[in-house]
PDB file of N, CA and C in Angstrom:
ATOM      1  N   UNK A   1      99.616  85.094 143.663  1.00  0.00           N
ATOM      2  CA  UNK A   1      98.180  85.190 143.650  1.00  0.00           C
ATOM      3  C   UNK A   1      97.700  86.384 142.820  1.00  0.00           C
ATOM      4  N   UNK A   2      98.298  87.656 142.794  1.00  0.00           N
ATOM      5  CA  UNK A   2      98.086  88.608 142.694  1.00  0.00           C
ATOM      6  C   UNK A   2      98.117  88.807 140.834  1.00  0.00           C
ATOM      7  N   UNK A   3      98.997  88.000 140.155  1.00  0.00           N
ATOM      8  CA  UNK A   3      99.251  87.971 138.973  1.00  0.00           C
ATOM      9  C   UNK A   3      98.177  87.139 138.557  1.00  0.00           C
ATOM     10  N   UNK A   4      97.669  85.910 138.952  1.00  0.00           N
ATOM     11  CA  UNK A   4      96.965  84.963 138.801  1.00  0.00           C
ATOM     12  C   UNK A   4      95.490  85.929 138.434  1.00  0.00           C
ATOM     13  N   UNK A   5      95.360  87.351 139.679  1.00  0.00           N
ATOM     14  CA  UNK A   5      93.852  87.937 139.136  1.00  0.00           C
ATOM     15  C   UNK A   5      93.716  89.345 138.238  1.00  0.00           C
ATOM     16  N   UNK A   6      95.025  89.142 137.332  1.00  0.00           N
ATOM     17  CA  UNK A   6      95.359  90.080 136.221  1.00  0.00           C
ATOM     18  C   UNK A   6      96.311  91.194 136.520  1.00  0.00           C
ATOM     19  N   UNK A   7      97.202  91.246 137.638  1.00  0.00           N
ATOM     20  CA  UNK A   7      98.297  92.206 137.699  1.00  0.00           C
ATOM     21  C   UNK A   7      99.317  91.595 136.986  1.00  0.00           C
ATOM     22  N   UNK A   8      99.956  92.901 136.410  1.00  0.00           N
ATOM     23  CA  UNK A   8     100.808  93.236 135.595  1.00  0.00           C
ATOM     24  C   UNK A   8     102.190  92.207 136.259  1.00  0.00           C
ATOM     25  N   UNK A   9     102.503  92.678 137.365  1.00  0.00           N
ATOM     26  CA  UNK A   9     103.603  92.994 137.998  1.00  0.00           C
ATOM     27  C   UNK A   9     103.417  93.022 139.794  1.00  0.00           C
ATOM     28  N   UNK A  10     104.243  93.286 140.609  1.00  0.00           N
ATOM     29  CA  UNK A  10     104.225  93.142 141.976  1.00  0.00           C
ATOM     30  C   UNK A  10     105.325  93.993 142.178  1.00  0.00           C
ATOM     31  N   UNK A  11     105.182  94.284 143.699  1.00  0.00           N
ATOM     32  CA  UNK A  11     106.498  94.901 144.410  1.00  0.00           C
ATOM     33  C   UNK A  11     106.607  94.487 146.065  1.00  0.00           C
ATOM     34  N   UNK A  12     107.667  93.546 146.386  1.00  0.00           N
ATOM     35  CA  UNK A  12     108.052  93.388 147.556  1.00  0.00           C
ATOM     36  C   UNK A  12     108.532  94.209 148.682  1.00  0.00           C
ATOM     37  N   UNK A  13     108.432  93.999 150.431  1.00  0.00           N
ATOM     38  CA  UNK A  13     108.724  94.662 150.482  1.00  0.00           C
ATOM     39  C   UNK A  13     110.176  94.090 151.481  1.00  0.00           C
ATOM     40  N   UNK A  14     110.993  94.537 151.958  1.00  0.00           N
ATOM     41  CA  UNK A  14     110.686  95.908 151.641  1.00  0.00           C
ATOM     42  C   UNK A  14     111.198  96.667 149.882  1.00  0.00           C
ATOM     43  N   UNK A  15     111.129  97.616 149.912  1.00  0.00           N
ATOM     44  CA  UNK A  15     110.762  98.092 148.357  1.00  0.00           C
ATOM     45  C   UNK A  15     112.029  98.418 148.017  1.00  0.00           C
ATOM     46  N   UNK A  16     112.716  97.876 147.016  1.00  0.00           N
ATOM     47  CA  UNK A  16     114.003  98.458 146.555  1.00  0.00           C
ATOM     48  C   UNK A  16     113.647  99.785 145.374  1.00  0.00           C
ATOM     49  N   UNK A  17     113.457 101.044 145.208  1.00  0.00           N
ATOM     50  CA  UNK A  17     113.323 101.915 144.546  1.00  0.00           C
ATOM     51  C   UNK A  17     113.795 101.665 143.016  1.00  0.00           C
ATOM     52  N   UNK A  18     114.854 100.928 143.142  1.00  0.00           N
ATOM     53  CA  UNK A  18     115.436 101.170 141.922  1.00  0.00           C
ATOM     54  C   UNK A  18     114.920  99.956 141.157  1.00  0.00           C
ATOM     55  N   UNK A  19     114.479  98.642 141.694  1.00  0.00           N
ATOM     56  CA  UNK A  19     113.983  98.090 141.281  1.00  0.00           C
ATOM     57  C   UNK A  19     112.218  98.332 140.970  1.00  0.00           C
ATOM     58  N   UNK A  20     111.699  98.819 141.837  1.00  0.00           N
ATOM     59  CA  UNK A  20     110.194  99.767 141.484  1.00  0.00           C
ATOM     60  C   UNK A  20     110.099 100.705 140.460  1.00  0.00           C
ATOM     61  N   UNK A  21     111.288 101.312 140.530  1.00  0.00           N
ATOM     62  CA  UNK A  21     111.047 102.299 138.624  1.00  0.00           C
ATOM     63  C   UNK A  21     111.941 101.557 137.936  1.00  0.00           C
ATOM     64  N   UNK A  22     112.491 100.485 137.631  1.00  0.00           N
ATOM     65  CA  UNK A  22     112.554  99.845 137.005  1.00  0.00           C
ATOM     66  C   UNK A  22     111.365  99.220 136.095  1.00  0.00           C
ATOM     67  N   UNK A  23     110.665  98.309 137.066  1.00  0.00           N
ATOM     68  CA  UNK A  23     109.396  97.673 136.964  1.00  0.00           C
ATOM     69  C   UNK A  23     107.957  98.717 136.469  1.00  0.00           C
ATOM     70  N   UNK A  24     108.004  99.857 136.875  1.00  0.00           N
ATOM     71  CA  UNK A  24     107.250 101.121 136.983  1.00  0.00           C
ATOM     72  C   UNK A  24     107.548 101.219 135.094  1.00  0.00           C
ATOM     73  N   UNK A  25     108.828 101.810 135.017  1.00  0.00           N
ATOM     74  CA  UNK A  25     108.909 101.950 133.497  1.00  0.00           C
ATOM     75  C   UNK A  25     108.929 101.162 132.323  1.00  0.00           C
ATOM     76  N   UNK A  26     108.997 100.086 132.992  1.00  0.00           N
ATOM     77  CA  UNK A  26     108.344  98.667 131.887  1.00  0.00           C
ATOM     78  C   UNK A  26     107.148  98.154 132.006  1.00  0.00           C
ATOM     79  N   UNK A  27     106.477  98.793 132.753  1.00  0.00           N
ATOM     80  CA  UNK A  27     104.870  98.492 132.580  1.00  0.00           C
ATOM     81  C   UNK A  27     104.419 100.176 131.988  1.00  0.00           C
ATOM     82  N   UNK A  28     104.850 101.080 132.459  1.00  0.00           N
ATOM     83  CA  UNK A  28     104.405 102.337 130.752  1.00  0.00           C
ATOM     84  C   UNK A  28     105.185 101.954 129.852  1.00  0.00           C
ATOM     85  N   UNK A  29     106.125 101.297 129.476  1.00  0.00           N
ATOM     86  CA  UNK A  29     106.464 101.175 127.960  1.00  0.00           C
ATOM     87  C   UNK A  29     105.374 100.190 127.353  1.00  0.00           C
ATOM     88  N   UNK A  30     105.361  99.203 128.151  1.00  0.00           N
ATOM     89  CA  UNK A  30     104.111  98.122 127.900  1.00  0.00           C
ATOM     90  C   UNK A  30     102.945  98.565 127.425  1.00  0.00           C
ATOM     91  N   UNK A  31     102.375  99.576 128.342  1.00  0.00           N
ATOM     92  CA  UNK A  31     100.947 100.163 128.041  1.00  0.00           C
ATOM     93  C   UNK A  31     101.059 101.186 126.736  1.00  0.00           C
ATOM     94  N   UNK A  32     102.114 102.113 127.309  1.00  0.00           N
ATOM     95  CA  UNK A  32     102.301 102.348 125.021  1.00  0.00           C
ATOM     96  C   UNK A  32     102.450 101.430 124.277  1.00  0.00           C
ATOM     97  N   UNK A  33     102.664 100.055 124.317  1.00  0.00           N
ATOM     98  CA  UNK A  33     103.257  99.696 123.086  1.00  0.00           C
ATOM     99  C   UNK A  33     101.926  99.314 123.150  1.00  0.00           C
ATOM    100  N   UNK A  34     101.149  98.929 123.713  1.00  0.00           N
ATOM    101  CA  UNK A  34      99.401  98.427 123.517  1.00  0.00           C
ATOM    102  C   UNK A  34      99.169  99.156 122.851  1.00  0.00           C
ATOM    103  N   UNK A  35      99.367 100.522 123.385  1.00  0.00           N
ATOM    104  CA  UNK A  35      98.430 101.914 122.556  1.00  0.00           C
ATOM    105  C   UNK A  35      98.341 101.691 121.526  1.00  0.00           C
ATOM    106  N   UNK A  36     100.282 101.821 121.150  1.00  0.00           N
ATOM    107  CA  UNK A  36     100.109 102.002 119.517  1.00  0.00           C
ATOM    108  C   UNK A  36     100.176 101.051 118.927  1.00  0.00           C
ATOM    109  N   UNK A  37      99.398  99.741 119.415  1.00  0.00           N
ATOM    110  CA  UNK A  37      98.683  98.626 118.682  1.00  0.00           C
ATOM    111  C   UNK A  37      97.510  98.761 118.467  1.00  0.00           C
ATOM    112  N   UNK A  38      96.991  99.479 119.220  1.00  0.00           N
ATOM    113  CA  UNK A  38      95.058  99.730 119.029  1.00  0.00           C
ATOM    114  C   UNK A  38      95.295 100.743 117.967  1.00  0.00           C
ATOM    115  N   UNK A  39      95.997 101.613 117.831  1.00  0.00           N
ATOM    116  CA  UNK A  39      96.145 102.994 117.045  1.00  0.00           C
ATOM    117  C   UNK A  39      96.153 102.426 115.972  1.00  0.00           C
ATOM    118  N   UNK A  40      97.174 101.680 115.312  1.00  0.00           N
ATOM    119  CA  UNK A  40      97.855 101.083 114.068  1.00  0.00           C
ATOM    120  C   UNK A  40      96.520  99.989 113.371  1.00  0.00           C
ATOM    121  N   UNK A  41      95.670  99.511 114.252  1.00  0.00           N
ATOM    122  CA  UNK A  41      94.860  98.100 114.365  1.00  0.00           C
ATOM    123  C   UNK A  41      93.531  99.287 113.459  1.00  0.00           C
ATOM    124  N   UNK A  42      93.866 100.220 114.419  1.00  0.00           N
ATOM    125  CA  UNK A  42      92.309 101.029 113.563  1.00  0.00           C
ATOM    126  C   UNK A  42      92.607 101.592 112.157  1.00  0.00           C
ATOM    127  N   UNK A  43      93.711 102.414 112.291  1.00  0.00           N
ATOM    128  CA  UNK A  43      94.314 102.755 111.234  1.00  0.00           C
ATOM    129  C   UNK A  43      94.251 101.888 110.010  1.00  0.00           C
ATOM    130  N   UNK A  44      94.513 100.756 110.277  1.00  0.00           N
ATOM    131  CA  UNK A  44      94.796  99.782 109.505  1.00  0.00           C
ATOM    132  C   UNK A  44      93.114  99.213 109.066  1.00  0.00           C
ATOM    133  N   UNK A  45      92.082  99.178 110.021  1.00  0.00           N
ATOM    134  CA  UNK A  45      90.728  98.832 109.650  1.00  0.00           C
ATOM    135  C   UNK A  45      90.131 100.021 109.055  1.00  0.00           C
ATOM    136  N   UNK A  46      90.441 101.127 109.071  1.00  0.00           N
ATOM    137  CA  UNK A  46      90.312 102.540 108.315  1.00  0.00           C
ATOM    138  C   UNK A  46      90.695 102.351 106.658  1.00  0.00           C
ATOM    139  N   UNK A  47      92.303 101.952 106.584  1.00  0.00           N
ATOM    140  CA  UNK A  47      92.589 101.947 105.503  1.00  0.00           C
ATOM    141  C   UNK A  47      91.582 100.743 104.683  1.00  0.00           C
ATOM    142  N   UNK A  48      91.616  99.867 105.521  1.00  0.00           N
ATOM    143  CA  UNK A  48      91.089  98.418 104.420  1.00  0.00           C
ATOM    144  C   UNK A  48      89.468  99.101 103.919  1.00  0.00           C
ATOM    145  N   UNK A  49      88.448  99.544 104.856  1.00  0.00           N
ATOM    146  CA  UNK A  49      87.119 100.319 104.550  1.00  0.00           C
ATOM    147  C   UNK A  49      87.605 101.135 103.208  1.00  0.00           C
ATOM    148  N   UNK A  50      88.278 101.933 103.189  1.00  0.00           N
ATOM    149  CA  UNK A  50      88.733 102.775 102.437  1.00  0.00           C
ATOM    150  C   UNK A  50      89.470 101.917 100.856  1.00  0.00           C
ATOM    151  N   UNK A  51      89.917 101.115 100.900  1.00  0.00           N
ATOM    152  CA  UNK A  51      90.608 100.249  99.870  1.00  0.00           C
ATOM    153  C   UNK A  51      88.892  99.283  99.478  1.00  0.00           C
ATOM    154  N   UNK A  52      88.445  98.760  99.932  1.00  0.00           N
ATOM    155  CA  UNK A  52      86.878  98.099  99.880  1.00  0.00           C
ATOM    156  C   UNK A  52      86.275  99.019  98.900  1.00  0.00           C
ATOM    157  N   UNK A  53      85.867 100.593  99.624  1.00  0.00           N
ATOM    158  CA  UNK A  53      84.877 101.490  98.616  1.00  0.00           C
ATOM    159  C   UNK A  53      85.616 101.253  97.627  1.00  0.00           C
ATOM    160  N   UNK A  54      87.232 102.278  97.368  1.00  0.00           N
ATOM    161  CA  UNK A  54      87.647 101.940  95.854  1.00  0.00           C
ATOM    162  C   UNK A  54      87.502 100.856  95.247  1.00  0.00           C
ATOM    163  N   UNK A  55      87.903  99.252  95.760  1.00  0.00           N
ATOM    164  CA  UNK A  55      87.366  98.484  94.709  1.00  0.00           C
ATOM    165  C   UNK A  55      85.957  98.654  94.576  1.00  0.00           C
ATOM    166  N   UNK A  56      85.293  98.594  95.265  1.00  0.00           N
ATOM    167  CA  UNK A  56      83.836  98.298  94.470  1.00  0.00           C
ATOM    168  C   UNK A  56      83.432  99.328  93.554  1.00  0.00           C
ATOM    169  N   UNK A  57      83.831 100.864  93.935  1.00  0.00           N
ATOM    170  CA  UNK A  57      83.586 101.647  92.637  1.00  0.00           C
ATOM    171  C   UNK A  57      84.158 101.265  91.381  1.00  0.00           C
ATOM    172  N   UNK A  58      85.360 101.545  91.614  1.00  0.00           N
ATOM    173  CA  UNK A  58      86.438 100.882  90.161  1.00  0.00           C
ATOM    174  C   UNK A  58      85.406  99.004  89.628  1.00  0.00           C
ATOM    175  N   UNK A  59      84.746  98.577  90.459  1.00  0.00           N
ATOM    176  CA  UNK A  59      84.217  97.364  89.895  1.00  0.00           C
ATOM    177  C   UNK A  59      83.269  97.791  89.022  1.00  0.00           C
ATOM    178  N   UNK A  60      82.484  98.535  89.556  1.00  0.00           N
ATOM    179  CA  UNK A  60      81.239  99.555  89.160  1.00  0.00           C
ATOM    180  C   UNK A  60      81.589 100.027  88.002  1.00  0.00           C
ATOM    181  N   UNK A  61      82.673 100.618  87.744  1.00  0.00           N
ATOM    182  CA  UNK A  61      82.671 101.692  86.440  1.00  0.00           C
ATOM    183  C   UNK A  61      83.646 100.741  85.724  1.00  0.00           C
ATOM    184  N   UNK A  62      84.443  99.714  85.735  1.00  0.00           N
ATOM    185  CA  UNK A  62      84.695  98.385  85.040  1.00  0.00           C
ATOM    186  C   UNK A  62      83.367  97.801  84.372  1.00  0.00           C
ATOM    187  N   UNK A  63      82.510  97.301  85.133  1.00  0.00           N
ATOM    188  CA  UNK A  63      81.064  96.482  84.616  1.00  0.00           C
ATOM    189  C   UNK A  63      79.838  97.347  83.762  1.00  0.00           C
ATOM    190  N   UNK A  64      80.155  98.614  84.372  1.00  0.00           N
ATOM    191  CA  UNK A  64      79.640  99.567  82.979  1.00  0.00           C
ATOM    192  C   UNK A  64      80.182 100.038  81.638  1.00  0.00           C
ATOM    193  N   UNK A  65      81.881  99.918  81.829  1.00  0.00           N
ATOM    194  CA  UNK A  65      82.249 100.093  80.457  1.00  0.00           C
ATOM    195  C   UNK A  65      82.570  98.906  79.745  1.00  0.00           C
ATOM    196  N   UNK A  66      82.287  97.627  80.724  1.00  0.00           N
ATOM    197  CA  UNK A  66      82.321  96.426  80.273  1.00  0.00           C
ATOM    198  C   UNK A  66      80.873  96.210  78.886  1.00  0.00           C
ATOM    199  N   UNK A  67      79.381  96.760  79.657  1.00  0.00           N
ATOM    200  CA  UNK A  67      78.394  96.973  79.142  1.00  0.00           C
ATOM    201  C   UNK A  67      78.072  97.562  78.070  1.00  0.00           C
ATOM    202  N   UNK A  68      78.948  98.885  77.815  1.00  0.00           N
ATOM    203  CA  UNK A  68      78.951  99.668  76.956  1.00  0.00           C
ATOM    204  C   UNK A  68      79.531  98.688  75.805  1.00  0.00           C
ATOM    205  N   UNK A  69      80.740  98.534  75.804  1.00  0.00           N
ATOM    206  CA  UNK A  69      81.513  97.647  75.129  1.00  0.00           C
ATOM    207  C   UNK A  69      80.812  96.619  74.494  1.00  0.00           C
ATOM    208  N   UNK A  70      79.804  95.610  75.332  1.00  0.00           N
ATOM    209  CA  UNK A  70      78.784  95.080  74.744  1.00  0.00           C
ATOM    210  C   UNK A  70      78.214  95.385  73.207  1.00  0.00           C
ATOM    211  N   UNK A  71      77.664  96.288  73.724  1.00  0.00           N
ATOM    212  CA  UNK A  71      76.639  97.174  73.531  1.00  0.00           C
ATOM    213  C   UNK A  71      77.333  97.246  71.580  1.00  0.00           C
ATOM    214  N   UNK A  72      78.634  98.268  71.852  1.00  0.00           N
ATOM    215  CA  UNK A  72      78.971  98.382  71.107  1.00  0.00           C
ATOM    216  C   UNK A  72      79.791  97.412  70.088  1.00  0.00           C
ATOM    217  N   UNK A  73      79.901  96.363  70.246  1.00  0.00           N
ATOM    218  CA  UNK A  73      80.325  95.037  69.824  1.00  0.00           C
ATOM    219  C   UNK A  73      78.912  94.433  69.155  1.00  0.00           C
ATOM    220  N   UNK A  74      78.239  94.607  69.969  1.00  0.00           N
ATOM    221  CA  UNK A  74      76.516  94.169  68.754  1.00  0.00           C
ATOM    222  C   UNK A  74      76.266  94.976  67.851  1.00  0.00           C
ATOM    223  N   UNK A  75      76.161  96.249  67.845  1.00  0.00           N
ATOM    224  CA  UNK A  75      75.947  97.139  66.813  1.00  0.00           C
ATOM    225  C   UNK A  75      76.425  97.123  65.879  1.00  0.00           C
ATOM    226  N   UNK A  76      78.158  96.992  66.131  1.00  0.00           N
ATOM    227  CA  UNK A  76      79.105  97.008  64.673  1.00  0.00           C
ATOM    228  C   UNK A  76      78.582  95.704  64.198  1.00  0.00           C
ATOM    229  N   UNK A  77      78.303  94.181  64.734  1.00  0.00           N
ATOM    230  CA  UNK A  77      78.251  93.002  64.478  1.00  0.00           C
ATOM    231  C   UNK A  77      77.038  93.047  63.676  1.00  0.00           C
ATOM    232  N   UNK A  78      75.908  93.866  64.510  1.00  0.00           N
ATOM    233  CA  UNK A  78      74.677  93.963  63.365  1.00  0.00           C
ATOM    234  C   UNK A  78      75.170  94.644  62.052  1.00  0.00           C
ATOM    235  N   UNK A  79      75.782  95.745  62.228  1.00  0.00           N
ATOM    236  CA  UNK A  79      76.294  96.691  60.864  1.00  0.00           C
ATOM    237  C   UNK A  79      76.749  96.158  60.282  1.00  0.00           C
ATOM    238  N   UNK A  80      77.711  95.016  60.350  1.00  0.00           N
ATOM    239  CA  UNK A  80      78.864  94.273  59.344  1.00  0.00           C
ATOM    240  C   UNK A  80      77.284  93.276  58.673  1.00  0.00           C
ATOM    241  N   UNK A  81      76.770  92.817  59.362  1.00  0.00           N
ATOM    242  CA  UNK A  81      75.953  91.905  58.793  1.00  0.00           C
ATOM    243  C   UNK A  81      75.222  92.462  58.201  1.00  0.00           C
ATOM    244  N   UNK A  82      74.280  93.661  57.982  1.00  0.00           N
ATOM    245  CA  UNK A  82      73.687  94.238  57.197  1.00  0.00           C
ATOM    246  C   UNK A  82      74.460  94.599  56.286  1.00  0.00           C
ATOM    247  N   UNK A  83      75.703  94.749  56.164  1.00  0.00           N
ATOM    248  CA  UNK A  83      76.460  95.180  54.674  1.00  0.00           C
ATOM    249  C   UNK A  83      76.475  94.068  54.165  1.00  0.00           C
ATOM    250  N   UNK A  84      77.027  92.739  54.315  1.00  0.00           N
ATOM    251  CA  UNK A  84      76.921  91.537  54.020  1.00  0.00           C
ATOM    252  C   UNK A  84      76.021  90.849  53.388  1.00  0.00           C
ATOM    253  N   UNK A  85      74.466  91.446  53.961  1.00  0.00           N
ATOM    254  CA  UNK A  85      73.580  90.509  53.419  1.00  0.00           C
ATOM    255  C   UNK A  85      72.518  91.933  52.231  1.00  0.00           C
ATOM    256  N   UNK A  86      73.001  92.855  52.249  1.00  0.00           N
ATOM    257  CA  UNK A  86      72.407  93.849  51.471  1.00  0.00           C
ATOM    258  C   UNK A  86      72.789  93.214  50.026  1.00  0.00           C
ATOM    259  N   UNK A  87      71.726  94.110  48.742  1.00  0.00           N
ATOM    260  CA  UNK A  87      72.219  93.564  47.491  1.00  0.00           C
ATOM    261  C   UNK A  87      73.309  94.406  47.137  1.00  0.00           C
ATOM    262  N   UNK A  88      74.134  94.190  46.687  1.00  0.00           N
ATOM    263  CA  UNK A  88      75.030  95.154  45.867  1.00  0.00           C
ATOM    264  C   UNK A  88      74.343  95.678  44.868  1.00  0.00           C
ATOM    265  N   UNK A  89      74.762  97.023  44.782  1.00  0.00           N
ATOM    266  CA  UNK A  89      74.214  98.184  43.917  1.00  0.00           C
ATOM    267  C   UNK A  89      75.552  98.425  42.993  1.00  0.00           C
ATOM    268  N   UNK A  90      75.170  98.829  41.875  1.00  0.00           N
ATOM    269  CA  UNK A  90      76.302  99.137  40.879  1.00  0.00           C
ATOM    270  C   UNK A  90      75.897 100.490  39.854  1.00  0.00           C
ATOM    271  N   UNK A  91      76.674 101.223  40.027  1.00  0.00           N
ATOM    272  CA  UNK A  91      76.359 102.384  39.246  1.00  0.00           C
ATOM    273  C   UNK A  91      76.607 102.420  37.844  1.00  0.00           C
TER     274      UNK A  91
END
């Protein structure tokens, strides 16, 4: 019954000791190993926040030197075409 309304574990009686810290020390190993699942779980939602900002900056300063690049790809394209369609001069 007793497991049925969320216990871990039980102890009969009468109580064999050695079987009670038995049972005793496998329900604290249990509850650490939870711990350092919540620990690792945050850690781990820490790191990903942290991996998120860097991409989106690095996206950020990608799509601006993407822009620039633009930028500078029309200019030379205008420049080549103004040499192109200028008259030639001859000294």
């Amino acid at each position: 019954m007793h497991l049925s309304l969320g216990a871990n574990d039980y102890v009969t009686k009468p109580v064999d000791f050695a079987v009670a810290l038995a049972r005793v020390n496998t329900q604290i190993s249990r509850k650490r190993a939870e711990e350092q699942v919540v620990l690792a779980n945050e850690e781990l939602r820490k790191a990903n926040e942290d991996l998120e900002l860097r991409v989106e900056e690095r996206t950020s300063r990608l799509i601006d030197a993407n822009q620039r690049l633009k930028v500078e790809i029309a200019n030379r394209e205008e420049s080549q075409a103004n040499r192109n369609t200028s008259p030639i001069t001859t000294r």
